[in-house]
Protein backbone atom coordinates (compact mmCIF):
# COMPACT_ATOMS: atom_id res chain seq x y z
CA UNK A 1 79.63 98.87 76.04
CA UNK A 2 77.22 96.47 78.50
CA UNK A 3 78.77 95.16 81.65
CA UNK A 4 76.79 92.28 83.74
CA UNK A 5 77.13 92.68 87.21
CA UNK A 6 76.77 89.52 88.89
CA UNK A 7 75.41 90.56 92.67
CA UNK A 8 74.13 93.72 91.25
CA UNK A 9 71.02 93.89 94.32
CA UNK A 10 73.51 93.48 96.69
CA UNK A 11 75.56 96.63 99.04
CA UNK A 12 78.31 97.01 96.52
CA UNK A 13 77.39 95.73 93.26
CA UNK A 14 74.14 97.92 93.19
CA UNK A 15 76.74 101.08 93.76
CA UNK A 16 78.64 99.77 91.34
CA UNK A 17 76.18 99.83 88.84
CA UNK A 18 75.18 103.68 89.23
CA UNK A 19 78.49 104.63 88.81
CA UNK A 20 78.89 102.27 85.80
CA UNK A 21 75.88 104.23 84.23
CA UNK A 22 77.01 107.81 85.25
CA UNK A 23 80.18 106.58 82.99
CA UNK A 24 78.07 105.67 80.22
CA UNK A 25 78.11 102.13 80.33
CA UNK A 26 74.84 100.08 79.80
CA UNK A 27 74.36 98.01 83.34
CA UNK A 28 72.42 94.44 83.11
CA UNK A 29 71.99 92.86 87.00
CA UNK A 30 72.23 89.33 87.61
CA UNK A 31 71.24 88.16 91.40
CA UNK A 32 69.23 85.04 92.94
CA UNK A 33 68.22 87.70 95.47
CA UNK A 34 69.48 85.33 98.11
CA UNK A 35 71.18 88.19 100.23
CA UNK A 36 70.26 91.07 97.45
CA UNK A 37 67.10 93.53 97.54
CA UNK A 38 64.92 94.34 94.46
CA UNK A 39 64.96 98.15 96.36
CA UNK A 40 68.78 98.52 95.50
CA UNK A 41 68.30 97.13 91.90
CA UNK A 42 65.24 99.72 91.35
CA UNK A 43 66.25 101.65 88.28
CA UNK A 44 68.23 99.15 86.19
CA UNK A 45 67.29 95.63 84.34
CA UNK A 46 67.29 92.76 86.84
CA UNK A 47 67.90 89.32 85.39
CA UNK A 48 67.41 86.80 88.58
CA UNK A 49 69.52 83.60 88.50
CA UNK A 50 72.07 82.38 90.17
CA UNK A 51 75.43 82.28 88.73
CA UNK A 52 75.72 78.43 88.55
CA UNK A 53 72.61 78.46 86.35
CA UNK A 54 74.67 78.00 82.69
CA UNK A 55 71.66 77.56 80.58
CA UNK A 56 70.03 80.90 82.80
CA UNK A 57 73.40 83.02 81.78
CA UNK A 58 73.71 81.95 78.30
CA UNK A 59 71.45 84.80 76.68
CA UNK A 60 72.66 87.39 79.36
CA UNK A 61 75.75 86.95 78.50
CA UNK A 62 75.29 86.89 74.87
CA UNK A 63 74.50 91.00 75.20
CA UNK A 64 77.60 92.17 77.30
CA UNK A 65 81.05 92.54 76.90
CA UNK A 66 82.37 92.38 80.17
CA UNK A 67 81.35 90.81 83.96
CA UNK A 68 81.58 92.69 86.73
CA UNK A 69 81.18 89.60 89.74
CA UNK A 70 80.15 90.38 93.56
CA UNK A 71 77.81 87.49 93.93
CA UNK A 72 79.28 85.91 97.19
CA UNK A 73 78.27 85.03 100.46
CA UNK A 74 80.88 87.24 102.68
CA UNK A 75 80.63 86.25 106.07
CA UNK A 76 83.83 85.30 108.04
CA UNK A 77 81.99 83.30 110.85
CA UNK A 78 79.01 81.66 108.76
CA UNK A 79 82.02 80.71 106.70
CA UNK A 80 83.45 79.00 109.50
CA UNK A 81 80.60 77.14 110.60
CA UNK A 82 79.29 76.46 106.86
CA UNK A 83 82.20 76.29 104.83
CA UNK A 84 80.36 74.21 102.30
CA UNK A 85 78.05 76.78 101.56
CA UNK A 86 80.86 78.81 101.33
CA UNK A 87 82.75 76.83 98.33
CA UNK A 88 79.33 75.57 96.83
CA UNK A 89 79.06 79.81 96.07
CA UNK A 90 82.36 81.36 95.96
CA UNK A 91 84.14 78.52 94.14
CA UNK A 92 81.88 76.13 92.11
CA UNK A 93 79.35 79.55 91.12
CA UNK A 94 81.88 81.64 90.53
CA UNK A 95 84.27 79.36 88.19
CA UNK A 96 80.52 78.20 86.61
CA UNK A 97 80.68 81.81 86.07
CA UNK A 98 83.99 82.14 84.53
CA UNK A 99 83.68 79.36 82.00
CA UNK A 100 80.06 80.88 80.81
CA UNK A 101 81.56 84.40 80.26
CA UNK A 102 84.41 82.21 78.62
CA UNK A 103 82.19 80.12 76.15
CA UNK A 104 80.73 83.45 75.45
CA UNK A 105 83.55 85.08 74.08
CA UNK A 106 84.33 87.80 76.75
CA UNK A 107 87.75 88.34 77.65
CA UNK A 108 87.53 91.15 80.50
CA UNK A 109 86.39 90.38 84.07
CA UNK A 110 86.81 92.62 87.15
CA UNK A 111 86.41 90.43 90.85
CA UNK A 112 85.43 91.58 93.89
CA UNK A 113 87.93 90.29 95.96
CA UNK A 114 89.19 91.40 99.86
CA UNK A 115 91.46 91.56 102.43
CA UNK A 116 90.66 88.49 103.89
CA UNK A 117 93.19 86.63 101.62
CA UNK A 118 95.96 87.66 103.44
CA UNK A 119 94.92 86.35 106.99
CA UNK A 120 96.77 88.13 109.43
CA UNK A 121 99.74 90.11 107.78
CA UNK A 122 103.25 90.18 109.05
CA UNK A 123 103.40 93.77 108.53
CA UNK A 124 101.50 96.84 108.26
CA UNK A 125 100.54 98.65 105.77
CA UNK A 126 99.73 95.61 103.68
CA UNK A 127 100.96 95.65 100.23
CA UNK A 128 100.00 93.40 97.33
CA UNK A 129 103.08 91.29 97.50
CA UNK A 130 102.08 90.58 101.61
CA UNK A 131 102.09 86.44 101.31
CA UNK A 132 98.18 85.29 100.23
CA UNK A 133 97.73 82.94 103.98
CA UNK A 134 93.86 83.42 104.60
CA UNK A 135 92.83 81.93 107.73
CA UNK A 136 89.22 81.58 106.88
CA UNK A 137 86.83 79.61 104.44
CA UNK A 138 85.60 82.89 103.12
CA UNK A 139 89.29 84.16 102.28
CA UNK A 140 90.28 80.89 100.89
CA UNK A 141 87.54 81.44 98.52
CA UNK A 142 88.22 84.64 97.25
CA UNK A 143 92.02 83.53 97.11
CA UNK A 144 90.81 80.00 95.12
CA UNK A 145 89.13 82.27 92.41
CA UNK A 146 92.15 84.58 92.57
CA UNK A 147 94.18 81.83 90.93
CA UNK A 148 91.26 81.02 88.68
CA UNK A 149 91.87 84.65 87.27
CA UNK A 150 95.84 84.15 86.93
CA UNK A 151 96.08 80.87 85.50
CA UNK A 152 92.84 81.45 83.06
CA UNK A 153 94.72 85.00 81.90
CA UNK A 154 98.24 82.85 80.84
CA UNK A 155 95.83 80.03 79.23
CA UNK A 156 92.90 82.01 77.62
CA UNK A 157 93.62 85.39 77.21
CA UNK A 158 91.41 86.38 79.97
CA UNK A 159 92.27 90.13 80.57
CA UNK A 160 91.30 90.42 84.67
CA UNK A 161 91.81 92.47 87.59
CA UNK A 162 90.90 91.07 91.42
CA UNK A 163 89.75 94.10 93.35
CA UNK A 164 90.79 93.22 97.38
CA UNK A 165 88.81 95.13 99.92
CA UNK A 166 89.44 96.62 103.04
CA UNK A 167 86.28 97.74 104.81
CA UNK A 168 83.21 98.79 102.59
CA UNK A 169 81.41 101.43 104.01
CA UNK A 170 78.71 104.44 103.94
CA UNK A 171 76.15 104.51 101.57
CA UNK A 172 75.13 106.85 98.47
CA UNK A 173 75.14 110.57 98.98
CA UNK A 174 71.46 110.97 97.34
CA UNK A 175 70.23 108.40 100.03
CA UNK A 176 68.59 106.34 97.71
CA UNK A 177 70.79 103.33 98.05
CA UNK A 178 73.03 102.00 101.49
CA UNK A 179 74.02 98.99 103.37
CA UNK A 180 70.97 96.32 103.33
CA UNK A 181 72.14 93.24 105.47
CA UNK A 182 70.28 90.72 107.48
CA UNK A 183 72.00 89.85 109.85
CA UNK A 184 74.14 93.32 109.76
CA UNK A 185 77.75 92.53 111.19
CA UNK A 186 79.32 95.44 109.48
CA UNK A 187 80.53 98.17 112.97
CA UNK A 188 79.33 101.73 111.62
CA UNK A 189 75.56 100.22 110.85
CA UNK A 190 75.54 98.53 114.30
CA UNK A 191 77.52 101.39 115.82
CA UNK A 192 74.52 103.85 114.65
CA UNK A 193 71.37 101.27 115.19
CA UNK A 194 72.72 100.98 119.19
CA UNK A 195 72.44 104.91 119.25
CA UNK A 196 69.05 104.07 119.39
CA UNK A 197 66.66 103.54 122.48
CA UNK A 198 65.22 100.26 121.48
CA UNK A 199 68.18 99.37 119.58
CA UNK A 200 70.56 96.42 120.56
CA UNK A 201 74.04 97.38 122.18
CA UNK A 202 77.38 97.22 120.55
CA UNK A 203 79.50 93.98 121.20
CA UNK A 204 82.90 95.19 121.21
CA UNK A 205 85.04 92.21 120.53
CA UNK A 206 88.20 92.63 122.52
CA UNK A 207 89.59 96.24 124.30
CA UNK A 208 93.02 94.75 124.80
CA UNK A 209 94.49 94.08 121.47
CA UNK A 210 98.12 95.93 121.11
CA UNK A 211 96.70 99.46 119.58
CA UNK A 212 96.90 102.79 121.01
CA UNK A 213 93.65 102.42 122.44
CA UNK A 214 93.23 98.43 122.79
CA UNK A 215 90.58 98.26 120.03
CA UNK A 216 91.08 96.59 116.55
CA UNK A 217 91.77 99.09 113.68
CA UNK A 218 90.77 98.92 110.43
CA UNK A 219 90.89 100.64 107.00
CA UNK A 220 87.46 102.17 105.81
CA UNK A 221 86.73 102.80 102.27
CA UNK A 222 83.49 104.73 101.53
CA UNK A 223 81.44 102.62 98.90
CA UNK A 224 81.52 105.15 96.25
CA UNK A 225 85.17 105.42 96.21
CA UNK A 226 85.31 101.63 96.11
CA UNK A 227 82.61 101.98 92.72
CA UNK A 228 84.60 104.33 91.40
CA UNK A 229 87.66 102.30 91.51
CA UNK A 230 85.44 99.55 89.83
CA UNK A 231 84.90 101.53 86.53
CA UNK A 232 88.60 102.63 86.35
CA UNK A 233 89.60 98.67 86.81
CA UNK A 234 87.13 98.30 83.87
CA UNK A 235 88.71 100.99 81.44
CA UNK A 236 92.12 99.56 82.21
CA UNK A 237 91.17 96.41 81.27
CA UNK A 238 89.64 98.23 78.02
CA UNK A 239 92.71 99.56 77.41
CA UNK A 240 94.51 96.55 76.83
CA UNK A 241 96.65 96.79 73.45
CA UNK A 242 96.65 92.97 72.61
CA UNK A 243 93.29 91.48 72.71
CA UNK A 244 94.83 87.91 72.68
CA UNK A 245 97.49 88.60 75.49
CA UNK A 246 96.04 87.92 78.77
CA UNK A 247 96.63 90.15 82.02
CA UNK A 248 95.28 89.75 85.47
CA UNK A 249 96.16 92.27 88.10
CA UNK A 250 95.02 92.33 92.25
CA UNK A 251 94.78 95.65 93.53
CA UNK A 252 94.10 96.95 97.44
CA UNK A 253 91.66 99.50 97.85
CA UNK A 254 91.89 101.29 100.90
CA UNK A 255 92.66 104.76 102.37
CA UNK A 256 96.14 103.82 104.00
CA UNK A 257 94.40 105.16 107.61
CA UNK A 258 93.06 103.21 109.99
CA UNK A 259 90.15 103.82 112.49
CA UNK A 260 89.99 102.02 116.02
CA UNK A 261 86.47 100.73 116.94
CA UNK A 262 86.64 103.30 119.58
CA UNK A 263 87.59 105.83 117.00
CA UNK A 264 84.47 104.71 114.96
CA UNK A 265 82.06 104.60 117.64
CA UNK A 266 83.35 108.19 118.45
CA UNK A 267 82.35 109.26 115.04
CA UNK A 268 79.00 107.80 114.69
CA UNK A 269 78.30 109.30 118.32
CA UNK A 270 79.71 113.02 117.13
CA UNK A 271 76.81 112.07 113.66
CA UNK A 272 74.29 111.12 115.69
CA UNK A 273 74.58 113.63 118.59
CA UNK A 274 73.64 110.14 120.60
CA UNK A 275 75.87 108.07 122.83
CA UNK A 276 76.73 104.36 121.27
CA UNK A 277 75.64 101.76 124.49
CA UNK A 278 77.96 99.54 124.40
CA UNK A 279 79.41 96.57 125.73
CA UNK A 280 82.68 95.13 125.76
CA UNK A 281 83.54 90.92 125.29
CA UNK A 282 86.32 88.96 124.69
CA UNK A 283 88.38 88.95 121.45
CA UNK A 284 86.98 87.00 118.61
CA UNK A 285 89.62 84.34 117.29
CA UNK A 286 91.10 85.22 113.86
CA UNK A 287 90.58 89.20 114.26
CA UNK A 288 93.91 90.82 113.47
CA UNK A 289 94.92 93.66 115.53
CA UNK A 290 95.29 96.16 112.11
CA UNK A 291 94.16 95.82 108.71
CA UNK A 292 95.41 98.84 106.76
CA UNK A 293 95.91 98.87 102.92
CA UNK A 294 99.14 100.52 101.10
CA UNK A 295 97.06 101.97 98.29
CA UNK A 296 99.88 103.04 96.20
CA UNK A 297 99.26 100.55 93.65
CA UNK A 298 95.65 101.66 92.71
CA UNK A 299 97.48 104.88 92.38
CA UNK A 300 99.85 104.01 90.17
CA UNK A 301 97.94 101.91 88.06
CA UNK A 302 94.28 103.41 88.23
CA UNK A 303 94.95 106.63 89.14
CA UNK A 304 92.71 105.94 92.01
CA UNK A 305 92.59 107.53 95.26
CA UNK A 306 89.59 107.26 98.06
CA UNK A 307 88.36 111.02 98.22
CA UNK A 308 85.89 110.85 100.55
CA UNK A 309 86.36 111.35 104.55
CA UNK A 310 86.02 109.06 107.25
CA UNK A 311 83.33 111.12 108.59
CA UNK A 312 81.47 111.14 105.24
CA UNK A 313 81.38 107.78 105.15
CA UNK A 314 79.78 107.89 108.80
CA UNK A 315 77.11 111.09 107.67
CA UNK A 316 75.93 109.19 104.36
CA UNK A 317 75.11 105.99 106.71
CA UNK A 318 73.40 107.49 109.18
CA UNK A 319 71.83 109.57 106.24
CA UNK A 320 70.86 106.04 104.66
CA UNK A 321 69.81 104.55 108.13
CA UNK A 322 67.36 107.68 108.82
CA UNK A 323 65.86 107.58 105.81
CA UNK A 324 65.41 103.53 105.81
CA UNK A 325 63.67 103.63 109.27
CA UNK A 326 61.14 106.01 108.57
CA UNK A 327 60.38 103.77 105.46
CA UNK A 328 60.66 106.35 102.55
């Protein structure tokens, strides 16, 4: 079975991938290498295009059975400032997307969705039935193709499943493959680079948010776990009995613990055997206090739990970040 996986240069979608191929599956990658890097495609067939490109897609998707789709742009305050960028990507790519895997006759399609489309939750931990009120562009993105999914499973048979993120983190334990952003915004890699003599300090956004120690918390998911839960959304799609009944699912992924920036600068600082400088500013508006996933559903439908620790999540990146600065 061949899965495209739209994105596939990028952090998660080129994780994705080797854990698609340790299953068996034959991988194709699709990215415009906008955000992506050839380095984390190395290894695999890279098709570049972007995803609004129908005539580009056509023969791609005439050799797989199934899309796997990360290509978005995926951050909150660009999406802010830009939010036409934001829908010109997320919204008109994406459903371009979705109508060419459509037209080609493929009925399965897992989503790489996130957190973000609940905006701040009423209650913690947030389960799957916690209201859908993003208060961003880049969560009322991922929510708009949400309800692509639903309404094009009950019209066209489109068997789907929208995977929603909490925080995507660590990198590959061989080293080969981590967390490639420009500009990085994600706290372990700027946590670790400020451990670093030359290296800029950590902006702490707010110290007096109503957590044990005044810090936001946050659920962190080590990106293998997150991969793996990718190729068990794709054999429960496979699994489907009816091939003309349509089914689309949304599923957290998360631990169920969360970490306070504190907590996380703490680690990295305990990895590193360096202190984290530091400084800290005012809150950043829209930043919820906690973000933690109930991850009981992946359980019960996937049989998915994250395995890995928070500090192996913090050892693989600074693993990955060693490696990348010493340009090996």
């Amino acid at each position: 079975m061949a899965i495209l996986v739209s994105g596939g240069a990028g952090y998660i979608g080129s994780h994705v991938a080797r854990a698609l191929r340790r299953s068996g599956y034959e991988v194709l990658l699709y990215d415009n290498l906008s955000t992506g890097s050839r380095r984390l495609a190395q290894g695999f067939e890279l098709v570049e295009g972007d995803i609004a490109d129908e005539a580009k897609l056509r023969p791609v998707l005439a050799r797989v059975d199934a899309v796997m789709h990360f290509a978005a742009h995926a951050y909150v305050g660009e999406s802010v400032e830009n939010p036409r960028k934001y829908f010109r990507n997320n919204v008109f790519g994406a459903l371009s997307l979705l109508n060419s895997a459509l037209d080609a006759g493929i009925r399965r399609f897992v989503f790489s969705s996130s957190c973000a489309v609940y905006g701040i939750p009423g209650q913690i931990p947030i389960t799957e039935q916690t209201p859908r009120e993003p208060v961003n562009p880049y969560g009322a993105s991922k929510l708009f193709f949400e309800n692509a999914l639903e309404a094009y499973s009950r019209a066209y048979g489109l068997r789907s499943m929208s995977l929603r993120y909490f925080n995507a983190a660590g990198a590959d334990e061989s080293g080969e493959i981590g967390e490639l952003h420009d500009p990085e915004t994600h706290l372990i890699p700027r946590a670790l680079t400020a451990t670093a003599e030359n290296g800029p300090e950590l902006q702490i956004y707010g110290a007096d948010y109503p957590t044990p120690d005044g810090t936001c918390l946050r659920d962190y998911i080590h990106v293998n776990d997150l991969a793996d839960a990718h190729v068990r959304a794709l054999q429960h799609l496979e699994r489907g009995s009816d091939e003309k009944s349509g089914d689309s699912l949304a599923i957290n992924l998360g631990t169920g613990r969360g970490y306070s920036v504190l907590e996380v600068i703490q680690a990295v600082e305990n990895a590193t055997g360096r202190p984290v400088r530091r400084k800290i500013g005012p809150r950043r508006p829209g930043d919820p206090p906690v973000l933690v996933a109930d991850p009981a559903m992946a359980q019960r439908v996937l049989g998915w739990t994250a395995k890995r620790k928070f500090t192996d999540i913090v050892s693989s990146a600074w693993t990955w970040m060693q490696k990348n600065s010493s340009g090996s």
